[in-house]
Protein backbone atom coordinates (compact mmCIF):
# COMPACT_ATOMS: atom_id res chain seq x y z
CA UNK A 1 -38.12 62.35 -39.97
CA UNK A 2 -40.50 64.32 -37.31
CA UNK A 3 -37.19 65.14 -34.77
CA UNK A 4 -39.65 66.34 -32.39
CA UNK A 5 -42.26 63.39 -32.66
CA UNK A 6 -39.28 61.20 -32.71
CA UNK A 7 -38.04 62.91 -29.09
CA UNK A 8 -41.12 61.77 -27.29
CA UNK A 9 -40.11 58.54 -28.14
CA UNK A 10 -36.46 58.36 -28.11
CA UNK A 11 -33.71 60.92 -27.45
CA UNK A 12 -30.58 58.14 -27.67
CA UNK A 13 -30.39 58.52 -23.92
CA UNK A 14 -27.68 55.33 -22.60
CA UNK A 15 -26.33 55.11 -25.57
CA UNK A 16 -22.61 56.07 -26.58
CA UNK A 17 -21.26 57.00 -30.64
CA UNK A 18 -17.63 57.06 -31.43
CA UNK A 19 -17.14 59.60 -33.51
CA UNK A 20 -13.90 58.89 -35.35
CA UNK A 21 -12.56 62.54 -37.15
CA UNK A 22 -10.35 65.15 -36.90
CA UNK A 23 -11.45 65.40 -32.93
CA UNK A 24 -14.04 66.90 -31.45
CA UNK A 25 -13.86 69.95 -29.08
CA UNK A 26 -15.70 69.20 -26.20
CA UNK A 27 -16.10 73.04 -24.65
CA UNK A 28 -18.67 74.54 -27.52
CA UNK A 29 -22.16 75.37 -26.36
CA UNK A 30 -24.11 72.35 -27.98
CA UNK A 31 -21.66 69.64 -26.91
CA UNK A 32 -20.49 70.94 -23.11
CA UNK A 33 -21.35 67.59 -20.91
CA UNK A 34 -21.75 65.57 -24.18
CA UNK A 35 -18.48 64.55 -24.88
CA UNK A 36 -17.06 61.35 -22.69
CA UNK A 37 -13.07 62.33 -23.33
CA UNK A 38 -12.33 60.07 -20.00
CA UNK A 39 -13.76 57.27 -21.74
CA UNK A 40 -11.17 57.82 -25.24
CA UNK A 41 -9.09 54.48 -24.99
CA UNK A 42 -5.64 55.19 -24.06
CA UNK A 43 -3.93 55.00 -27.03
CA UNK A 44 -6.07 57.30 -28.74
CA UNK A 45 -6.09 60.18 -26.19
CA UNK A 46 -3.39 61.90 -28.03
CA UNK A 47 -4.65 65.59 -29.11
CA UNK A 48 -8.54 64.21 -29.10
CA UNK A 49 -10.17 67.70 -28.00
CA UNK A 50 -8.03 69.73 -30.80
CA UNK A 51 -10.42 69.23 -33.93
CA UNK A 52 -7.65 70.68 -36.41
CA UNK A 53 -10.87 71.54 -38.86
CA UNK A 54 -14.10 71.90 -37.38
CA UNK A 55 -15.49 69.19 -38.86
CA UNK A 56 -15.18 66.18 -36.13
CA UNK A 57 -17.51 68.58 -33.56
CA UNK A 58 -19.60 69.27 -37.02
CA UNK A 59 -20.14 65.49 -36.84
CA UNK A 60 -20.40 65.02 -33.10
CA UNK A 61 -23.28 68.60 -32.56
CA UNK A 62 -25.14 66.95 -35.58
CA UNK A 63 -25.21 63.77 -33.51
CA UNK A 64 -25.36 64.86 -29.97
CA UNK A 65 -25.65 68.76 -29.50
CA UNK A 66 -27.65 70.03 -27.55
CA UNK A 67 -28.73 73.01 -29.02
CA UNK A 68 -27.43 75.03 -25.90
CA UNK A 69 -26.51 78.74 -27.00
CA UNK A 70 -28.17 78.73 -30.20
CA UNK A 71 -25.70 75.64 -31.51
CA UNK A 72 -26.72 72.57 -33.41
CA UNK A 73 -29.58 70.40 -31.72
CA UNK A 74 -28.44 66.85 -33.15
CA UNK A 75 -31.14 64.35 -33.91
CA UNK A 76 -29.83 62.11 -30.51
CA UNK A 77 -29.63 64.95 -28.11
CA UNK A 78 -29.42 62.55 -25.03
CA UNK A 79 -26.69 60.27 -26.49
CA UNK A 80 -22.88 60.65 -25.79
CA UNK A 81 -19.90 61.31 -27.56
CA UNK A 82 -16.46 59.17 -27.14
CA UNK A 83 -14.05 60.59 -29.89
CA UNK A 84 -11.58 59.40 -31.32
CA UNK A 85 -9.19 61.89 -33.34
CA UNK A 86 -7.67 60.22 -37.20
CA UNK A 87 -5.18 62.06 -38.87
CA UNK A 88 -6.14 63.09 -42.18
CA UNK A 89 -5.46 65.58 -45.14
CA UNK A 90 -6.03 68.62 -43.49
CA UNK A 91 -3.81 68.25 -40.45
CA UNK A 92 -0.68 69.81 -42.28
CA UNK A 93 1.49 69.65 -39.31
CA UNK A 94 3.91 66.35 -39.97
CA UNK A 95 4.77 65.90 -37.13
CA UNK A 96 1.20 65.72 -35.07
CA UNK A 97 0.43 63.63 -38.44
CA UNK A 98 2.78 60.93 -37.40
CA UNK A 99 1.57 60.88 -33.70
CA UNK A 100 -2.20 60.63 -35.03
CA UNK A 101 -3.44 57.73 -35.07
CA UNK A 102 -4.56 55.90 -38.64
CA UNK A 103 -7.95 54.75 -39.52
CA UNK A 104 -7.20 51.19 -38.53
CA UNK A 105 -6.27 51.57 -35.22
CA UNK A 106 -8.76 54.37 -34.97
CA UNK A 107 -11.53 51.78 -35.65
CA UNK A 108 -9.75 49.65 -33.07
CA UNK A 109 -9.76 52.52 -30.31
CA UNK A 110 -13.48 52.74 -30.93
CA UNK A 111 -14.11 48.86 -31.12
CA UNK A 112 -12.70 48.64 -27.88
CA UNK A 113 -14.55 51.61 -26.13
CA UNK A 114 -17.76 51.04 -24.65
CA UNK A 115 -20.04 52.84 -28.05
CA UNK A 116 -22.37 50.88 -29.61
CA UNK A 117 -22.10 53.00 -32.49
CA UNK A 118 -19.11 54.10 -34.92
CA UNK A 119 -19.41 57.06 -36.88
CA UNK A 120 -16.73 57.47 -39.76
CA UNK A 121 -17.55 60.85 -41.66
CA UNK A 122 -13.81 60.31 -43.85
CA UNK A 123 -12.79 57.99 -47.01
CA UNK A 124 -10.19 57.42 -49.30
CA UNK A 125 -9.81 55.72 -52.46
CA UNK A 126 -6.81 53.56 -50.92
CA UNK A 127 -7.69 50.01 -49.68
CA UNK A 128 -5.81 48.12 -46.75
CA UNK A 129 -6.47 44.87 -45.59
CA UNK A 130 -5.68 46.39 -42.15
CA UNK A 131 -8.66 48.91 -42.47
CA UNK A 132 -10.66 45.65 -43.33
CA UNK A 133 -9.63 43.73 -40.57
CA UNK A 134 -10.34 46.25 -37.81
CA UNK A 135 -13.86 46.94 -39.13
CA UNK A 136 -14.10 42.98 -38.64
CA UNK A 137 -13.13 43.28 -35.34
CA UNK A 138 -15.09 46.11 -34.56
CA UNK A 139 -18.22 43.77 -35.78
CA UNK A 140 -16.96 40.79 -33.83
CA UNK A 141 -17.84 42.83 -30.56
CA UNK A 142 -21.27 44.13 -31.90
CA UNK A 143 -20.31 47.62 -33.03
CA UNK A 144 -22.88 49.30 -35.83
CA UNK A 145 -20.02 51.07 -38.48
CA UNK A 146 -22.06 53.89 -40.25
CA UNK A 147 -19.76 55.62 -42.97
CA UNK A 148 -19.83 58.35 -45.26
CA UNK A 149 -20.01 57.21 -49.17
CA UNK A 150 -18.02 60.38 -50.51
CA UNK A 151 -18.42 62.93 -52.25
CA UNK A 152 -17.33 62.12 -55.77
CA UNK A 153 -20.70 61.24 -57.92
CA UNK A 154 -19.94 64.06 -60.10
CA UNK A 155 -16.23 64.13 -60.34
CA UNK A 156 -15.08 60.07 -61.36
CA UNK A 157 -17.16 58.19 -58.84
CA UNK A 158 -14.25 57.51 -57.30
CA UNK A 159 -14.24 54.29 -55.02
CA UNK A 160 -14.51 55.23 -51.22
CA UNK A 161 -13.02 53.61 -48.28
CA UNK A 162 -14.10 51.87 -45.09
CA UNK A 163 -17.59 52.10 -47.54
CA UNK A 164 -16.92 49.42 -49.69
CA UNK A 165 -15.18 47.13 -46.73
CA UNK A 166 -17.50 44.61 -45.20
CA UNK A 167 -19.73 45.82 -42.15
CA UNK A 168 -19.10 49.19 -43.37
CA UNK A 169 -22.50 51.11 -43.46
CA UNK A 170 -22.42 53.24 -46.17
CA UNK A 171 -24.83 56.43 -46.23
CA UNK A 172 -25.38 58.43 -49.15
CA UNK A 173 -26.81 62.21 -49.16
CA UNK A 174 -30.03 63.34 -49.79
CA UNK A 175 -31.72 67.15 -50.25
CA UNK A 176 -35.27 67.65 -48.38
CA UNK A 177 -36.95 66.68 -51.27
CA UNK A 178 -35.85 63.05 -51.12
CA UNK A 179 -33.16 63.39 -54.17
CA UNK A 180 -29.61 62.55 -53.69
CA UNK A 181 -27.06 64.72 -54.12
CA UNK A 182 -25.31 64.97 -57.24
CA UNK A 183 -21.79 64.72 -55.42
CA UNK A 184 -22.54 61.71 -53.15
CA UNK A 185 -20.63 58.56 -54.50
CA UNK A 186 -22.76 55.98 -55.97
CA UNK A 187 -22.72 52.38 -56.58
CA UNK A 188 -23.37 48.53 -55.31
CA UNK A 189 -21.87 49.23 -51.96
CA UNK A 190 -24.73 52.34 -50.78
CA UNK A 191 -26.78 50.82 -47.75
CA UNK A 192 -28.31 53.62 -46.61
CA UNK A 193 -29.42 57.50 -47.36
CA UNK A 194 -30.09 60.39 -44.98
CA UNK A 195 -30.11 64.27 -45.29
CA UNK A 196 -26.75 65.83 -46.23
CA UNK A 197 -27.09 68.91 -48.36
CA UNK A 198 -27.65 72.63 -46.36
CA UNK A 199 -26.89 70.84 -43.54
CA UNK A 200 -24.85 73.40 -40.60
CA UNK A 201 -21.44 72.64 -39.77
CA UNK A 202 -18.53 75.10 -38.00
CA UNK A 203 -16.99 76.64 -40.61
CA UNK A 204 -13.43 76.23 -39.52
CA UNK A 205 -11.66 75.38 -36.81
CA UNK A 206 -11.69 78.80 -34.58
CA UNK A 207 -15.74 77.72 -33.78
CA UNK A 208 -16.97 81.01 -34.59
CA UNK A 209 -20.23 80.41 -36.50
CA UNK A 210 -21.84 77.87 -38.55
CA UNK A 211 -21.75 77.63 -42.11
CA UNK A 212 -24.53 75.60 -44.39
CA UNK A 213 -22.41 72.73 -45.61
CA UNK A 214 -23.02 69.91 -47.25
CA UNK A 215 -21.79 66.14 -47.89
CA UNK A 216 -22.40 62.61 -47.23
CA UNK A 217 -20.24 62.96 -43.43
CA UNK A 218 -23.65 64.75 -42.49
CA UNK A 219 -25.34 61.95 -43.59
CA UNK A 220 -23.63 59.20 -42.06
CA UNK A 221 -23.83 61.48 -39.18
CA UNK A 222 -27.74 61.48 -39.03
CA UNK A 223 -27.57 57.60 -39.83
CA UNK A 224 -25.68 56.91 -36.63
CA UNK A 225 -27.48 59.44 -34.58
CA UNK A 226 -30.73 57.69 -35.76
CA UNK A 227 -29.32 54.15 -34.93
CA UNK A 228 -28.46 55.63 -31.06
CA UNK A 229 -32.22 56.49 -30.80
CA UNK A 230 -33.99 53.29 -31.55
CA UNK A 231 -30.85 51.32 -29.63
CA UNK A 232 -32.03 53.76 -26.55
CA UNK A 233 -35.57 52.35 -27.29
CA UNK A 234 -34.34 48.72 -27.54
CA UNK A 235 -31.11 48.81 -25.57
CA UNK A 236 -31.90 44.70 -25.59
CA UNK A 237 -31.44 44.28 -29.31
CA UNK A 238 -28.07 43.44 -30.77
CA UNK A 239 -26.65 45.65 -33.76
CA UNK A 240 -28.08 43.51 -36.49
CA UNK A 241 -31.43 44.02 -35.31
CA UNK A 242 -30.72 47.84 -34.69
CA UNK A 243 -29.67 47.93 -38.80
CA UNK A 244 -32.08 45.23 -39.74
CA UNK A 245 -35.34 47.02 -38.47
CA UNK A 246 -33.70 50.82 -39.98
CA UNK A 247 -33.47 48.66 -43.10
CA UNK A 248 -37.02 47.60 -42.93
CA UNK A 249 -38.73 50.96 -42.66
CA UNK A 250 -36.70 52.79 -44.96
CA UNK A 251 -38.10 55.18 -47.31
CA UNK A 252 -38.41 53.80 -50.51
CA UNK A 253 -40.36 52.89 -53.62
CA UNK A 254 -38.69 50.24 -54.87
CA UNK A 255 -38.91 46.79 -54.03
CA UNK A 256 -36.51 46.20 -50.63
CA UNK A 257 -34.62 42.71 -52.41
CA UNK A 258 -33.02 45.44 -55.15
CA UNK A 259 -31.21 48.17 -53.36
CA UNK A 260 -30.81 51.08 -55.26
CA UNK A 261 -27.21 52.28 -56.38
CA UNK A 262 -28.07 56.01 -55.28
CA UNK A 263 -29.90 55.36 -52.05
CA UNK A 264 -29.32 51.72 -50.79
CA UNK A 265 -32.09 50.05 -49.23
CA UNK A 266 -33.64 53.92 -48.85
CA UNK A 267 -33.48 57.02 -46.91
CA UNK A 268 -33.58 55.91 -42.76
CA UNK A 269 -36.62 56.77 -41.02
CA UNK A 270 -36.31 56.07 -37.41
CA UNK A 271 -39.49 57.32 -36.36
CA UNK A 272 -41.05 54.37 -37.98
CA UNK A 273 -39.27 51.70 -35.94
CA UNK A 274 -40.09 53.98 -32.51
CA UNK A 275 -43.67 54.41 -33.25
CA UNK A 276 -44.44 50.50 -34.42
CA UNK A 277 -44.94 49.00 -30.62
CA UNK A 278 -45.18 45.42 -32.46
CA UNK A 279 -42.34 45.85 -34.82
CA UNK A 280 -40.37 42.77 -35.20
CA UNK A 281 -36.07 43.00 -35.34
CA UNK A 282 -35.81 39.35 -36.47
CA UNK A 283 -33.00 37.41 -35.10
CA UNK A 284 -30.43 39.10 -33.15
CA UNK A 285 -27.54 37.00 -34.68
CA UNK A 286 -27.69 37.26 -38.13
CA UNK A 287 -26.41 39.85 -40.19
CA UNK A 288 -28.90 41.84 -41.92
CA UNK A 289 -26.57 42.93 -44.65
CA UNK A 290 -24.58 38.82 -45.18
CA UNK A 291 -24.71 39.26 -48.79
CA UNK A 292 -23.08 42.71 -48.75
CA UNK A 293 -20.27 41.75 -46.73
CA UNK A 294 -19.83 38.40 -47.84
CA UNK A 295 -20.67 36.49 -44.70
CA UNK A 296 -21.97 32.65 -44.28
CA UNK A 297 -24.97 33.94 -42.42
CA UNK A 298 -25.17 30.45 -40.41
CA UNK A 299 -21.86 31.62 -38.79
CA UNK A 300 -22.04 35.37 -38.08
CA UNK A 301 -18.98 37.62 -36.46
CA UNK A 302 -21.60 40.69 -35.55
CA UNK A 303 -23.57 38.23 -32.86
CA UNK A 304 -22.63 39.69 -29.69
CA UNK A 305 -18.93 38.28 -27.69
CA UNK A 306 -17.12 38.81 -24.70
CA UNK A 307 -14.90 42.18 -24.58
CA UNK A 308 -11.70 40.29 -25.22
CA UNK A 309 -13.15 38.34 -28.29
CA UNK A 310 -11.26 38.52 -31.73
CA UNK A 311 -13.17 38.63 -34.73
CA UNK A 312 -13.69 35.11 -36.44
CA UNK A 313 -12.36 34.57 -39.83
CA UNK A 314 -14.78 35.75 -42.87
CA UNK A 315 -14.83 35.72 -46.14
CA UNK A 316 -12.33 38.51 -47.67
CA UNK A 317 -13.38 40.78 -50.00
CA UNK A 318 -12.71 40.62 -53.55
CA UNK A 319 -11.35 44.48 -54.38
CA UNK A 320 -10.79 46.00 -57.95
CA UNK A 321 -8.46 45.02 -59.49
CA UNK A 322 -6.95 48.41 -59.66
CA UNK A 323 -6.90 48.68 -55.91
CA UNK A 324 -3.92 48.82 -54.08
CA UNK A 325 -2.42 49.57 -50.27
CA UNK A 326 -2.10 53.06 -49.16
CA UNK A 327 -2.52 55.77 -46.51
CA UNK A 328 -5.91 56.07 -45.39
CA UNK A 329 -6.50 60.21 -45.29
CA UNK A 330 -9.99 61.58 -46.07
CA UNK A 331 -10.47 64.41 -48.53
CA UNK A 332 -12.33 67.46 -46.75
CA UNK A 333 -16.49 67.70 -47.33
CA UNK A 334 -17.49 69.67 -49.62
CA UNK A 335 -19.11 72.22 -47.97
CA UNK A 336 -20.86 75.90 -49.28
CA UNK A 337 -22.05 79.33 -48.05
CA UNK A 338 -20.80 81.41 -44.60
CA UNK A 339 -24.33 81.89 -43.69
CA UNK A 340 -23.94 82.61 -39.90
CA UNK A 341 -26.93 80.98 -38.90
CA UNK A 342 -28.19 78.33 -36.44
CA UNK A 343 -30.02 75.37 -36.91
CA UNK A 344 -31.65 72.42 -35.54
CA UNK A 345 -31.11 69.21 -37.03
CA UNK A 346 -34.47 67.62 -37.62
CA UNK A 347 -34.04 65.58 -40.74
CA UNK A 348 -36.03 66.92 -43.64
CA UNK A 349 -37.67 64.03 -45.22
CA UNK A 350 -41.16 63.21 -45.84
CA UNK A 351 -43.01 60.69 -44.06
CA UNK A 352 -43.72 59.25 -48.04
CA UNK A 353 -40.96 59.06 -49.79
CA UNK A 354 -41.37 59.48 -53.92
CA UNK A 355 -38.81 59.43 -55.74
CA UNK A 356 -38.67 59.29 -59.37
CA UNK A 357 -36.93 57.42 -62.65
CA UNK A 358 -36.14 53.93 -62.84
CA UNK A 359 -32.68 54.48 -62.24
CA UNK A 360 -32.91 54.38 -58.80
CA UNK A 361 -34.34 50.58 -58.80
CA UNK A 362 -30.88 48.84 -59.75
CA UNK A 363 -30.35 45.82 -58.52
CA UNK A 364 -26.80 45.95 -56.95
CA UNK A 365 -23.94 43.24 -56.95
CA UNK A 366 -22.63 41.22 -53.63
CA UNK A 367 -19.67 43.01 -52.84
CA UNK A 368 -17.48 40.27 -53.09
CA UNK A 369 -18.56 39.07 -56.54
């Protein structure tokens, strides 16, 4: 990625990420100043500084740290955190469980915040149509949803949720060398890929040192921290042209009409969209991914709409028929090592991306066929 080429372009400066996860604590070194908590919408205020796990500030230093006192430098140092705490599997405490908020009304909190961006490093294999509907809405008012596509590839493949709901940006995990990880969940609903394996993260929740981790939440991490740099560059364009032109210069080597099931339409470069001076977005209300989410792109929910607006009717999703309702709680990353030490984030990918075997060239499905 070239984090420090990229900087003297873009360091996400003006721009604000939701970062919806088990909270994010706003008082270590990297994030001090970084986190907006006046700015959490009121009905998501409830406990949003106590990360229960560690792994919401993970998510927020990878996105936005600093770097102060030998913490995580995140790839958008001058962008801002607004988080927004989800209950999930790890907060054991009933009680503070049933005060949390879910993911729906999580995505709502955020929707209605003033980010541009929406991280969601969490999944489960339950679908609701309220999930569904809130990521709509979320679109309706011009909000980029980056996801995590979980970590299952080598245990079932299990189906991951908000990845496979429409407007949900799914990122899968790649090594340095351009390969994706053999846990990141695969299949016709990957968009994107970034870096997610030996990637630091606090190892618990007492923010006492870092620990290598890895997992796709790093990578939809990177993918939303990228999308707050070139939106700093191009705070005129509207979120589809933010994903259309991080579509466009992805790393790949296979043709950009047949998405790959393993890395989507590649691994995102933004240094290629901040270095082209003459790079063209295309138009700012159409949605870049229709087919994917199943949208008639003559009539498109993601153009942008007043605050109050409600997202227009769209096509629903056709799910498995397998699916079925139930709680939306995210399994905890899979992460490795106690290694104490520090790094910055710079995004380890080459400028030429090869990667090898046909395998990765599959032409993927609409999601709602």
């Amino acid at each position: 990625m070239g984090a420090e080429e990229i900087w003297k372009h873009s360091t996400g400066k003006g721009v604000k990420v939701a970062v919806i996860d088990t909270g994010v604590n706003p008082q270590t070194p990297s994030l001090k100043g970084q986190v907006l908590v006046d700015e959490v919408p009121k009905a998501a205020k409830y406990h949003v500084t106590q990360d229960y796990d560690g792994h919401g500030t993970t998510m927020a230093e990878i996105i936005a740290g600093t770097g102060a006192g030998g913490g995580i430098k995140g790839l958008a140092p001058g962008a801002k955190i607004i988080p927004i705490r989800v209950g999930m599997d790890q907060l054991k405490d009933e009680d503070e469980r049933a005060r949390s908020l879910t993911s729906e009304k999580a995505i709502r909190a955020a929707a209605d915040s003033d980010a541009k961006i929406i991280n969601m490093s969490y999944g489960s294999q339950y679908y609701t149509s309220e999930e569904e509907d809130a990521l709509k809405y979320a679109a309706s008012k011009g909000k980029l949803l980056f996801t995590s596509m979980g970590n299952d590839g080598d245990k079932g493949n299990k189906k991951n949720y908000p990845a496979m709901d429409p407007y949900a940006i799914g990122v899968a995990a790649i090594d340095e060398s351009g390969t994706v990880g053999k846990f990141s969940t695969y299949g016709n609903y990957v968009d994107l890929s970034a870096p997610g394996l030996n990637v630091p993260g606090w190892c618990d929740n007492t923010f006492t040192k870092y620990c290598p981790q890895q997992g796709t939440s790093h990578a939809s991490a990177i993918a939303s921290a990228s999308a707050a740099l070139v939106w700093s560059a191009h705070p005129d364009w509207t979120a589809n042209q933010v994903l259309r032109a991080l579509i466009d210069t992805a790393g790949r080597d296979w043709a950009k009409d047949k998405p790959s099931k393993y890395l989507g339409y590649g691994v995102i470069r933004p240094r290629r969209v901040l270095i082209d001076k003459d790079i063209d977005p295309g138009p700012a209300d159409r949605d870049p991914l229709a087919a994917e989410n199943g949208t008639d792109p003559d009539e498109d929910i993601t153009a942008p709409k007043s605050p109050s607006a409600e997202p227009s009717p769209g096509t629903p999703t056709q799910k498995d028929a397998g699916s079925s309702g139930g709680p939306t709680a995210a399994a905890k990353e899979t992460d490795s090592g106690g290694n104490t030490q520090t790094w910055v984030i710079i995004g380890a990918v080459a400028a030429v991306l090869v990667i090898g075997g046909a395998g990765f060239a599959v032409l993927r499905a609409r999601r709602n066929a």
